[in-house]
PDB file of N, CA and C in Angstrom:
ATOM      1  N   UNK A   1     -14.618   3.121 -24.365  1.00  0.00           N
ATOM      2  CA  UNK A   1     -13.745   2.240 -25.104  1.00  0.00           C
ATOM      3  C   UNK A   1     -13.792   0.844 -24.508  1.00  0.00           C
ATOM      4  N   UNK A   2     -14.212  -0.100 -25.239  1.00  0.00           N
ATOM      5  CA  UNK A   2     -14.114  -1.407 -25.272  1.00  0.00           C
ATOM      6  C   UNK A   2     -12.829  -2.025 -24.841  1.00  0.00           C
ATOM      7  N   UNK A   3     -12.103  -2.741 -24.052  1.00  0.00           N
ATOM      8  CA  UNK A   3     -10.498  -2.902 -24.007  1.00  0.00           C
ATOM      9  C   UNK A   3     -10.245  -4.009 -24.655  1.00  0.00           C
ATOM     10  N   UNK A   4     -11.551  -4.775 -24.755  1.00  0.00           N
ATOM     11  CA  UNK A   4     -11.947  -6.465 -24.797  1.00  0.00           C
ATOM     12  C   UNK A   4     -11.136  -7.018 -26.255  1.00  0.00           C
ATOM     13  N   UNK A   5     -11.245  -6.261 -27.149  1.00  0.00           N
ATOM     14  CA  UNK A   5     -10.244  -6.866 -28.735  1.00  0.00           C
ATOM     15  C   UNK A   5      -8.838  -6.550 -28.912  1.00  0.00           C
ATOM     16  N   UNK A   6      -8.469  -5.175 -27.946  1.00  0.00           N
ATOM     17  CA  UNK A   6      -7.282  -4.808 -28.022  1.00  0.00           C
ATOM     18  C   UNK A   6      -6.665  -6.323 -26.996  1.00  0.00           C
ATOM     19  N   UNK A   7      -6.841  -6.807 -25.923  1.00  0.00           N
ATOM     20  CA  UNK A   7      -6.111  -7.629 -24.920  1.00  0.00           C
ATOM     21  C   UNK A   7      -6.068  -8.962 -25.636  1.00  0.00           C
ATOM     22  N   UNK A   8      -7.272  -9.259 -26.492  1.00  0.00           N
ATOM     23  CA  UNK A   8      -7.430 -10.416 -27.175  1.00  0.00           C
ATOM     24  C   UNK A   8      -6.382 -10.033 -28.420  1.00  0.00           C
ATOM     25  N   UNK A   9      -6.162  -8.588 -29.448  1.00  0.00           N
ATOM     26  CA  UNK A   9      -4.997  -9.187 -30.256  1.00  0.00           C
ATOM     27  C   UNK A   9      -3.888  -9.105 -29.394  1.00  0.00           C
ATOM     28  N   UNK A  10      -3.323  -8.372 -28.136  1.00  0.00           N
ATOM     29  CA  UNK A  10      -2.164  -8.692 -27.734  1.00  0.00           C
ATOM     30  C   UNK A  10      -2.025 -10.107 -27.467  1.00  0.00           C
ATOM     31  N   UNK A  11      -2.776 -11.214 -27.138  1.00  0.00           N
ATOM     32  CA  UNK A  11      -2.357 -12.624 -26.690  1.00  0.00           C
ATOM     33  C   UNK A  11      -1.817 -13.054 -27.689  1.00  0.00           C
ATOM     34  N   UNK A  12      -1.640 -12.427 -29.173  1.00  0.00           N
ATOM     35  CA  UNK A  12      -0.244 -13.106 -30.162  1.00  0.00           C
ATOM     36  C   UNK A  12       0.854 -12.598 -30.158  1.00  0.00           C
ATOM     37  N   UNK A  13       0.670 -11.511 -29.204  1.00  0.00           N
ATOM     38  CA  UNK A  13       2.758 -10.596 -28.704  1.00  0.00           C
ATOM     39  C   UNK A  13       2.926 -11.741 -28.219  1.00  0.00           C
ATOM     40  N   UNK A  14       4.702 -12.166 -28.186  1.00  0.00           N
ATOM     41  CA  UNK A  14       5.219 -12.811 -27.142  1.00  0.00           C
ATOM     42  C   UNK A  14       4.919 -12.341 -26.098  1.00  0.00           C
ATOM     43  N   UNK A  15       5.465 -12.866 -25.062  1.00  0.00           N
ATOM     44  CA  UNK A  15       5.413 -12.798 -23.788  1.00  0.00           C
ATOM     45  C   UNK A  15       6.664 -11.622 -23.215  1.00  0.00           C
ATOM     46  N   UNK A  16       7.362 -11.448 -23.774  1.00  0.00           N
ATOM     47  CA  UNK A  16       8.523 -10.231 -23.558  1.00  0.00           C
ATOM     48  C   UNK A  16       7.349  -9.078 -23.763  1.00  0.00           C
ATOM     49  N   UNK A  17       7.433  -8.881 -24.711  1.00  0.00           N
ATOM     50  CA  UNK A  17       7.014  -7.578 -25.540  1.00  0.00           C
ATOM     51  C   UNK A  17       5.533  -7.337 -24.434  1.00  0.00           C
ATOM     52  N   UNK A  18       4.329  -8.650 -24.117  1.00  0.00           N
ATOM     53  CA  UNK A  18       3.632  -8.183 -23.901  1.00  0.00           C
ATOM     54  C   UNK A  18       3.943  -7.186 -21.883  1.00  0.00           C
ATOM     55  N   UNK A  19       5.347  -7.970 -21.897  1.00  0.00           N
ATOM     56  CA  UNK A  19       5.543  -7.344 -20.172  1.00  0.00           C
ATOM     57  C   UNK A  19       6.129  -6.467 -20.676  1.00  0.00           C
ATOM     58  N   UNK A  20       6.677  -5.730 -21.791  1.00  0.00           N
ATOM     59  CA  UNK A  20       7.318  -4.392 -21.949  1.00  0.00           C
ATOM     60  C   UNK A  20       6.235  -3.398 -21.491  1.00  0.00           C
ATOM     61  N   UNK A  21       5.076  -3.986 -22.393  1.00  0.00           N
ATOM     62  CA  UNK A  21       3.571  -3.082 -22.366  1.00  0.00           C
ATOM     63  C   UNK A  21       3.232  -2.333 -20.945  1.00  0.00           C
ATOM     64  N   UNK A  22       3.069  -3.957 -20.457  1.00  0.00           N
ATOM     65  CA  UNK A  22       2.497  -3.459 -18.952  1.00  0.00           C
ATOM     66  C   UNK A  22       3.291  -3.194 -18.326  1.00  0.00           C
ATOM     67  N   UNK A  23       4.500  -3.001 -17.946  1.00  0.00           N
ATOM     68  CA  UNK A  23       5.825  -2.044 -17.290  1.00  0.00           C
ATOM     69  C   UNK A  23       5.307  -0.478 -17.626  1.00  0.00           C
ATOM     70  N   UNK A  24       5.526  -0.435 -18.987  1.00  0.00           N
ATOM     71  CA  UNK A  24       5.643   0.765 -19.780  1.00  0.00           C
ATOM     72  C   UNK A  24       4.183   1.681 -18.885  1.00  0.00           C
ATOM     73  N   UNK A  25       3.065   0.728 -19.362  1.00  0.00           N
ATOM     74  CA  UNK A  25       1.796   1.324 -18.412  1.00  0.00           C
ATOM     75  C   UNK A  25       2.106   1.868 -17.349  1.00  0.00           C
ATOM     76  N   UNK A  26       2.109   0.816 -16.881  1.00  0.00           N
ATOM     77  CA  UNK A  26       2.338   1.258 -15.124  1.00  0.00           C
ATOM     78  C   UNK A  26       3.531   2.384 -14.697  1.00  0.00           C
ATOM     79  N   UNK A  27       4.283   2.354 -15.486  1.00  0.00           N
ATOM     80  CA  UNK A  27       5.314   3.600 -15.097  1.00  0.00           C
ATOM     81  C   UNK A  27       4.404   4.927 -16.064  1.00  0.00           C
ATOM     82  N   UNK A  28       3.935   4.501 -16.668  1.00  0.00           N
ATOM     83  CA  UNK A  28       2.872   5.876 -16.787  1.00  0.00           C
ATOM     84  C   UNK A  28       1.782   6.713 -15.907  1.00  0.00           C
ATOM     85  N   UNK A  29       1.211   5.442 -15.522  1.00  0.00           N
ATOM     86  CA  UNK A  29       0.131   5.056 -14.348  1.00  0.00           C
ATOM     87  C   UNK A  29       0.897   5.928 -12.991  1.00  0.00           C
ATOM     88  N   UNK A  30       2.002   5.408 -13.065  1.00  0.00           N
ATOM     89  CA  UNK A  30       3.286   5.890 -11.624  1.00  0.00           C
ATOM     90  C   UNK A  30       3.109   7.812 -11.982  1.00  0.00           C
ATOM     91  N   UNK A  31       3.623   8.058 -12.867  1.00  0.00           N
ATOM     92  CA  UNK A  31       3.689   8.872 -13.606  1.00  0.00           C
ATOM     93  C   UNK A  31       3.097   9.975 -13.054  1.00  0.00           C
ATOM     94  N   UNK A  32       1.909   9.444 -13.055  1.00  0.00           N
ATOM     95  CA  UNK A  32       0.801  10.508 -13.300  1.00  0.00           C
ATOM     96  C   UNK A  32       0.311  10.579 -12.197  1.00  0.00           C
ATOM     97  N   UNK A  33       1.453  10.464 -10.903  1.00  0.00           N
ATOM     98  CA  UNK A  33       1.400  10.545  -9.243  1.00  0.00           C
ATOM     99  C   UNK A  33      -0.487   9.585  -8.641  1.00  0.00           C
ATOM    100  N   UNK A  34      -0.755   8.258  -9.340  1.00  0.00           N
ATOM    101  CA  UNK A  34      -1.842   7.569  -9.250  1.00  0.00           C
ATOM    102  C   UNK A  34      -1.252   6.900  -7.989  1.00  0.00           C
ATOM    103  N   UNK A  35      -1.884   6.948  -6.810  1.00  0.00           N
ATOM    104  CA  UNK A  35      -1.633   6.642  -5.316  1.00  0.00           C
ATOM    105  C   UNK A  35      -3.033   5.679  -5.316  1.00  0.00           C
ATOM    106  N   UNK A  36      -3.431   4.535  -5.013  1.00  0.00           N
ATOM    107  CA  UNK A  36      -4.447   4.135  -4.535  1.00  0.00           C
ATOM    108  C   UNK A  36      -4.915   4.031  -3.029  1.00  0.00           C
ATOM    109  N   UNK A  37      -5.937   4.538  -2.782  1.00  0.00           N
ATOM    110  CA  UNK A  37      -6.307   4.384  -1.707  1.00  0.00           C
ATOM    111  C   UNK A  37      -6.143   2.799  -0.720  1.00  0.00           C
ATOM    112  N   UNK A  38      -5.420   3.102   0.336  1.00  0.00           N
ATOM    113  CA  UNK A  38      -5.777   1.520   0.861  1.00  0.00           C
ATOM    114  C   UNK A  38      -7.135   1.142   1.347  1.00  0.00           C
ATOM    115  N   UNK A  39      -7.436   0.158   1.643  1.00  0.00           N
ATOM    116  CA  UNK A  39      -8.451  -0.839   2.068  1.00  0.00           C
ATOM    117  C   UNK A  39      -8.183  -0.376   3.460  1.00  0.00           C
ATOM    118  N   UNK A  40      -9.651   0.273   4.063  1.00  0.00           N
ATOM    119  CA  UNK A  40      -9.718  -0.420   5.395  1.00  0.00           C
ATOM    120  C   UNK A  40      -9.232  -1.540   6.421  1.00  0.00           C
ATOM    121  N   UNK A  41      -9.233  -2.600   5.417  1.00  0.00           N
ATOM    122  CA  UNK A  41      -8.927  -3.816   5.767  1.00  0.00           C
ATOM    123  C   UNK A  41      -7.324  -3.669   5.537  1.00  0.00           C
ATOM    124  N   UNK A  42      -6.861  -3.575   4.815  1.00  0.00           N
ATOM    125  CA  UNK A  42      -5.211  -3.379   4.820  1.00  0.00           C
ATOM    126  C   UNK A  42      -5.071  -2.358   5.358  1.00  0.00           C
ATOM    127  N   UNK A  43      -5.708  -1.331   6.119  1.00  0.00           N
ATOM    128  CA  UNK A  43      -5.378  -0.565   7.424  1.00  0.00           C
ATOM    129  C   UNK A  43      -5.103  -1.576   8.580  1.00  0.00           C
ATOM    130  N   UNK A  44      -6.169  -2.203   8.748  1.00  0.00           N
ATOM    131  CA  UNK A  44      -6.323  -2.691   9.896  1.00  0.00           C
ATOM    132  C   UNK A  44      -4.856  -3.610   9.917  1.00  0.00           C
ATOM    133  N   UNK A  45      -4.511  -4.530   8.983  1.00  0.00           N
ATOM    134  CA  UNK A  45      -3.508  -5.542   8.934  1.00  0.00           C
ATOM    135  C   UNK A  45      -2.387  -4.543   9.503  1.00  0.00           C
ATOM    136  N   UNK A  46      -2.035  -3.619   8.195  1.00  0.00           N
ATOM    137  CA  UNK A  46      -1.025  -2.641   9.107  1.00  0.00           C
ATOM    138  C   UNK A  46      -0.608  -2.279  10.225  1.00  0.00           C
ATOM    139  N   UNK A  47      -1.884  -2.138  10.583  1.00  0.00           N
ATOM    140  CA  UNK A  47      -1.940  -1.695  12.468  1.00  0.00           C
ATOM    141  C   UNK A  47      -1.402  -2.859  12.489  1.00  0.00           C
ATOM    142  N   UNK A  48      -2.322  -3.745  12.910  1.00  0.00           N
ATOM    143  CA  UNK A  48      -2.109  -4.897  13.737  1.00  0.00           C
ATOM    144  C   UNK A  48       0.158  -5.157  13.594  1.00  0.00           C
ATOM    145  N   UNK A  49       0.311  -5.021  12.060  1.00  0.00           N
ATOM    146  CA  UNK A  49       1.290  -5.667  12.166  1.00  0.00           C
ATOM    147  C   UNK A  49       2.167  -4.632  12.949  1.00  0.00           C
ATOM    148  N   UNK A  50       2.146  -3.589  13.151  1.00  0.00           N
ATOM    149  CA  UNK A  50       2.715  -2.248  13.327  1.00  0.00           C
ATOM    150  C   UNK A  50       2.895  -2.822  14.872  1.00  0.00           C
ATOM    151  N   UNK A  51       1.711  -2.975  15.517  1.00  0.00           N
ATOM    152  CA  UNK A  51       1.593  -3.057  17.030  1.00  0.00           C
ATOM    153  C   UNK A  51       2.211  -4.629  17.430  1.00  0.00           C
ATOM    154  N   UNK A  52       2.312  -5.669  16.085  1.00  0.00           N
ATOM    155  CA  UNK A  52       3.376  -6.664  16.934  1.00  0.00           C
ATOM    156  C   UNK A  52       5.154  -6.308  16.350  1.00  0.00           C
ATOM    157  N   UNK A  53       4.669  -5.736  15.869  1.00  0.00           N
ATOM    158  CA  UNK A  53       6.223  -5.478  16.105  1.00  0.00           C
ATOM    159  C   UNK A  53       6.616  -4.241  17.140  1.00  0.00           C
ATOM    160  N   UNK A  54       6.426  -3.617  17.302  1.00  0.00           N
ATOM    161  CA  UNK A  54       6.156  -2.546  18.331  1.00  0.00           C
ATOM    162  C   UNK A  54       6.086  -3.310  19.939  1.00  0.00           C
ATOM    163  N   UNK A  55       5.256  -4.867  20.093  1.00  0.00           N
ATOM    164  CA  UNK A  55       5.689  -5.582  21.382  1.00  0.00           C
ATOM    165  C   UNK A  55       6.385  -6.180  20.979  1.00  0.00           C
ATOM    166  N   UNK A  56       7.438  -7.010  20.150  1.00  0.00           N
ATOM    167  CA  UNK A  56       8.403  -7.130  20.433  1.00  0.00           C
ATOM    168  C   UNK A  56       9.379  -7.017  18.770  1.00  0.00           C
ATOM    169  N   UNK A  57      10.447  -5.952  19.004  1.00  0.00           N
ATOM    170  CA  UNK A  57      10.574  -5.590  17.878  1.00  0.00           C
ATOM    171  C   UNK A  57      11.846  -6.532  17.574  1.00  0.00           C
ATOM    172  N   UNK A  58      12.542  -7.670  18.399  1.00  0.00           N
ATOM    173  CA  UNK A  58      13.326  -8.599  17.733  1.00  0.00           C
ATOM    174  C   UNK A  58      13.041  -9.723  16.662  1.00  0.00           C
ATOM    175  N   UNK A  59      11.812  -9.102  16.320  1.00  0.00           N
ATOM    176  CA  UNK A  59      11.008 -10.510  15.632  1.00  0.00           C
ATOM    177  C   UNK A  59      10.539 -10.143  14.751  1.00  0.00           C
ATOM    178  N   UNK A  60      11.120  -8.769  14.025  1.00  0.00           N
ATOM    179  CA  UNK A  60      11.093  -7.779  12.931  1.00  0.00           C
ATOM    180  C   UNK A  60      12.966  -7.939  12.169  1.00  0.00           C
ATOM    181  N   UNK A  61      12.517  -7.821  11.017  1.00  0.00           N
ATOM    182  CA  UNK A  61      13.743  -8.092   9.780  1.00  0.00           C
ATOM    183  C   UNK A  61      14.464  -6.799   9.141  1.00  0.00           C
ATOM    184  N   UNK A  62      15.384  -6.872   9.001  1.00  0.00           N
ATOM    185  CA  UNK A  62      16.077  -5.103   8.624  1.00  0.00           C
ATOM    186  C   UNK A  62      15.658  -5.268   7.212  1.00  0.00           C
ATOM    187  N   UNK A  63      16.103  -4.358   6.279  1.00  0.00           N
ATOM    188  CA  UNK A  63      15.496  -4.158   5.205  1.00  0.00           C
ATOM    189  C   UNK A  63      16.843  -4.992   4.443  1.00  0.00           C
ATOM    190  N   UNK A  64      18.120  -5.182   4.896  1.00  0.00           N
ATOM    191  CA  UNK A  64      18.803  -6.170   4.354  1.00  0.00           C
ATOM    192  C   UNK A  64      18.392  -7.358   4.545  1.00  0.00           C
ATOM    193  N   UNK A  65      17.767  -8.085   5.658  1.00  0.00           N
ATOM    194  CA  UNK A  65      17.886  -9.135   6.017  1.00  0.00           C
ATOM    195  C   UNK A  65      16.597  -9.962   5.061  1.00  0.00           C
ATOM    196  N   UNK A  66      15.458  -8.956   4.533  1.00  0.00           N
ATOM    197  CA  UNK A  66      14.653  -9.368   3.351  1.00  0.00           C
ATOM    198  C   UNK A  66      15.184  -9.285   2.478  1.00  0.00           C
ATOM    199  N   UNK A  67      16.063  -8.371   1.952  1.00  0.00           N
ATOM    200  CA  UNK A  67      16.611  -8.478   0.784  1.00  0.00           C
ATOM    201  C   UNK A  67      17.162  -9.936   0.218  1.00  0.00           C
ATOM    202  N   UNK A  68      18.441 -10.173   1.527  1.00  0.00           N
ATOM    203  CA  UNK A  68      18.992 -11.393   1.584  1.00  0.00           C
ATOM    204  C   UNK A  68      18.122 -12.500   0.905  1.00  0.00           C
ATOM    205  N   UNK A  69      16.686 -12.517   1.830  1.00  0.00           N
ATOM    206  CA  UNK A  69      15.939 -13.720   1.566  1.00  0.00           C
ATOM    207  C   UNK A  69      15.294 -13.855   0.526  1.00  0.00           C
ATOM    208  N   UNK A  70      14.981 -12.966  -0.061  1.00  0.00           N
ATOM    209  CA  UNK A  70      14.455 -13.184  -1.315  1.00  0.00           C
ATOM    210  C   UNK A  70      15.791 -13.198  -2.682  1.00  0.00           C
ATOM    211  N   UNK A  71      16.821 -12.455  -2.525  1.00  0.00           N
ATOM    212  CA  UNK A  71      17.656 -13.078  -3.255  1.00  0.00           C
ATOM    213  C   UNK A  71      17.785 -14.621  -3.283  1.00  0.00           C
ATOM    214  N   UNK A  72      18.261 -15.431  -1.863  1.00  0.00           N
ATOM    215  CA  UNK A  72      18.525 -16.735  -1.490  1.00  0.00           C
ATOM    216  C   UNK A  72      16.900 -17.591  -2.237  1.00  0.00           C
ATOM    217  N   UNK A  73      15.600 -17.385  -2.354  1.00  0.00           N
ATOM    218  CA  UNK A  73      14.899 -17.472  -2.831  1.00  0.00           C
ATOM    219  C   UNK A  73      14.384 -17.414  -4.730  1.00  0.00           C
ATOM    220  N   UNK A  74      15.273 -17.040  -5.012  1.00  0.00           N
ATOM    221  CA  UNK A  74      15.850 -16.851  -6.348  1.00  0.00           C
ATOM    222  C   UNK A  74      16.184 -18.116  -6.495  1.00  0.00           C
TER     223      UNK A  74
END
């Protein structure tokens, strides 16, 4: 299947409707227990970030204290 005419007539949905779509997808996608493999490379970042916070873990954020910031970021 070609996807190429279906994406080209969605570019005349609004812009609501066309993020209903891709929500809707992706909680299908979710759905259907689709886990992607990470990247090597986003292993490695992990580590790395794992092991500076691990030497010094005051320089790590609670899971409120991101929350906060990205609300205030709003």
């Amino acid at each position: 299947m070609n996807p190429v005419p279906t994406l080209e007539s969605l570019n005349a949905w609004p812009l609501e409707e066309r993020l209903e779509l891709v929500f809707g997808l992706w909680d299908q996608i979710a759905e259907d227990a689709w886990r992607p493999e990470p990247s090597e490379e986003l292993k490695a970042e992990l580590r790395r970030r794992l092991a500076a916070f691990e030497a010094d873990p005051s320089r790590g954020l609670t899971w409120e204290q991101v929350a906060a910031h990205v609300r205030r970021a709003r």
